[in-house]
Protein backbone atom coordinates (compact mmCIF):
# COMPACT_ATOMS: atom_id res chain seq x y z
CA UNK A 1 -49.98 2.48 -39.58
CA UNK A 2 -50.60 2.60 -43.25
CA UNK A 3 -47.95 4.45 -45.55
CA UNK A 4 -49.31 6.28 -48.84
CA UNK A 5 -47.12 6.05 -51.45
CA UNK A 6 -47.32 8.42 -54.41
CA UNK A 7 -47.39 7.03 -57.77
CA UNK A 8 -44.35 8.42 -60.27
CA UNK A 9 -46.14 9.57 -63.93
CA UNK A 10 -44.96 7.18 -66.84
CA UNK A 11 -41.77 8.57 -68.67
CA UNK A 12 -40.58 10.78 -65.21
CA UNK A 13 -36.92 10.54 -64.89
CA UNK A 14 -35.80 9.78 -60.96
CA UNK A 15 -32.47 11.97 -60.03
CA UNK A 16 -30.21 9.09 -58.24
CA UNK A 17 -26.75 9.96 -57.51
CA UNK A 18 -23.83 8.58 -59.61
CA UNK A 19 -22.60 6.35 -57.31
CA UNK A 20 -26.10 4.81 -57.96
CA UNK A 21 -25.57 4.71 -61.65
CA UNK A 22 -21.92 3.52 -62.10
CA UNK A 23 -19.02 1.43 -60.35
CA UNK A 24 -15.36 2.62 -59.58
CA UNK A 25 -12.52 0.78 -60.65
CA UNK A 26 -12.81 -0.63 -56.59
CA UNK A 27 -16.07 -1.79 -56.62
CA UNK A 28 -15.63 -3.12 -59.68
CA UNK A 29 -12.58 -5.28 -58.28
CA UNK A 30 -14.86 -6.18 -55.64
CA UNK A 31 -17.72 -8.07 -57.75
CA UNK A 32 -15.40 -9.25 -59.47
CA UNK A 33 -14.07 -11.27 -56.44
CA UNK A 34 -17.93 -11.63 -55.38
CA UNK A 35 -18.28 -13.73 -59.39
CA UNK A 36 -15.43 -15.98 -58.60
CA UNK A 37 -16.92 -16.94 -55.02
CA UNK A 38 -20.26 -17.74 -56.92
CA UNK A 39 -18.58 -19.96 -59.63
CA UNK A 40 -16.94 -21.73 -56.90
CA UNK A 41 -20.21 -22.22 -54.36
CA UNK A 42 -21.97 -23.29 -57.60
CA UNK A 43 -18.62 -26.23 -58.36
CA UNK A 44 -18.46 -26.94 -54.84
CA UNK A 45 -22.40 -27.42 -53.87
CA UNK A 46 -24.66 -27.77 -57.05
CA UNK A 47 -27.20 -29.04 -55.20
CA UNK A 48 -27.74 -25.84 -52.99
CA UNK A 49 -29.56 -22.89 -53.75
CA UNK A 50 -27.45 -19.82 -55.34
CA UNK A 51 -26.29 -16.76 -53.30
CA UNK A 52 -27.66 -13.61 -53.74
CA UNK A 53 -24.45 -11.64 -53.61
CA UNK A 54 -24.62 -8.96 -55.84
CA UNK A 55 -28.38 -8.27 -56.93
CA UNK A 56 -28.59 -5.16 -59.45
CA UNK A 57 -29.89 -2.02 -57.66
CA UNK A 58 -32.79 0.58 -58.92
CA UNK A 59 -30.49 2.35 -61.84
CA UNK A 60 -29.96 -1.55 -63.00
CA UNK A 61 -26.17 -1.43 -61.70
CA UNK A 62 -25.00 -4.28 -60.12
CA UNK A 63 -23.97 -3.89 -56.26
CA UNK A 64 -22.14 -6.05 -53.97
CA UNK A 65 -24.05 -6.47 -50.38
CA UNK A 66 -22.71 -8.32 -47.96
CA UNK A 67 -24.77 -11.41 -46.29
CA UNK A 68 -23.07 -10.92 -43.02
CA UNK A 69 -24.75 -7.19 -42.55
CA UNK A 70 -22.39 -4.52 -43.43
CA UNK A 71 -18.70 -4.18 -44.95
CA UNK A 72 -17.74 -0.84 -44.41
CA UNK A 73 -16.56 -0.73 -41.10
CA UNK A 74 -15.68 -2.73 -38.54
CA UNK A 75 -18.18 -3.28 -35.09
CA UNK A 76 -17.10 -2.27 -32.04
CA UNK A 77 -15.90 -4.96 -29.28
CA UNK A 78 -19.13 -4.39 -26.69
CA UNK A 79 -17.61 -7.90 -24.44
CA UNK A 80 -13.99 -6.60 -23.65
CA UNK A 81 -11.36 -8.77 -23.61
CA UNK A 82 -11.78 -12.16 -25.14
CA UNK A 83 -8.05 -12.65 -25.93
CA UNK A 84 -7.36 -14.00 -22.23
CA UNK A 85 -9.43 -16.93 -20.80
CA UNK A 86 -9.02 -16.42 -17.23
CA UNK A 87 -9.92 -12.63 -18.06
CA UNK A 88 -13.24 -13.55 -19.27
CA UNK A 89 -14.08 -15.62 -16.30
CA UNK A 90 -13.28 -13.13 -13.32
């Protein structure tokens, strides 16, 4: 299935929310956190590649996104109880 995508005119301003166009004082602490973790991968393993933690999103902001999937909430246990060996055998 083919998508058509209209094209935006030159100069046409895009209405994003603010939350796309600024940090809080939380997010902020966040990538801040995120920048120490990437000065110390870089120290630690100079010879890897660099993580793409916080990549700058359409209103050129930059946003922390977690490599593991998402951060905002936790999943849901779908096994049960793993706390108990002989639970997990029965």
């Amino acid at each position: 299935m083919l998508f058509k995508f209209r094209e935006i005119p030159d100069g046409a301003e895009l209405a994003y929310p603010d939350s796309y166009q600024r940090t809080t004082s939380k997010e902020q602490r966040v990538l801040d956190c995120v920048d120490n973790f990437r000065r110390q991968y870089i120290y630690i393993y100079p010879d890897r590649r660099p993580l793409m933690l916080a990549p700058l999103n359409e209103c050129d902001v930059q946003v922390f996104r977690s490599p593991a999937g998402s951060s905002d909430r936790p999943n849901r246990n779908i096994t049960g109880n793993l706390g108990y060996y002989s639970q997990t055998l029965s």
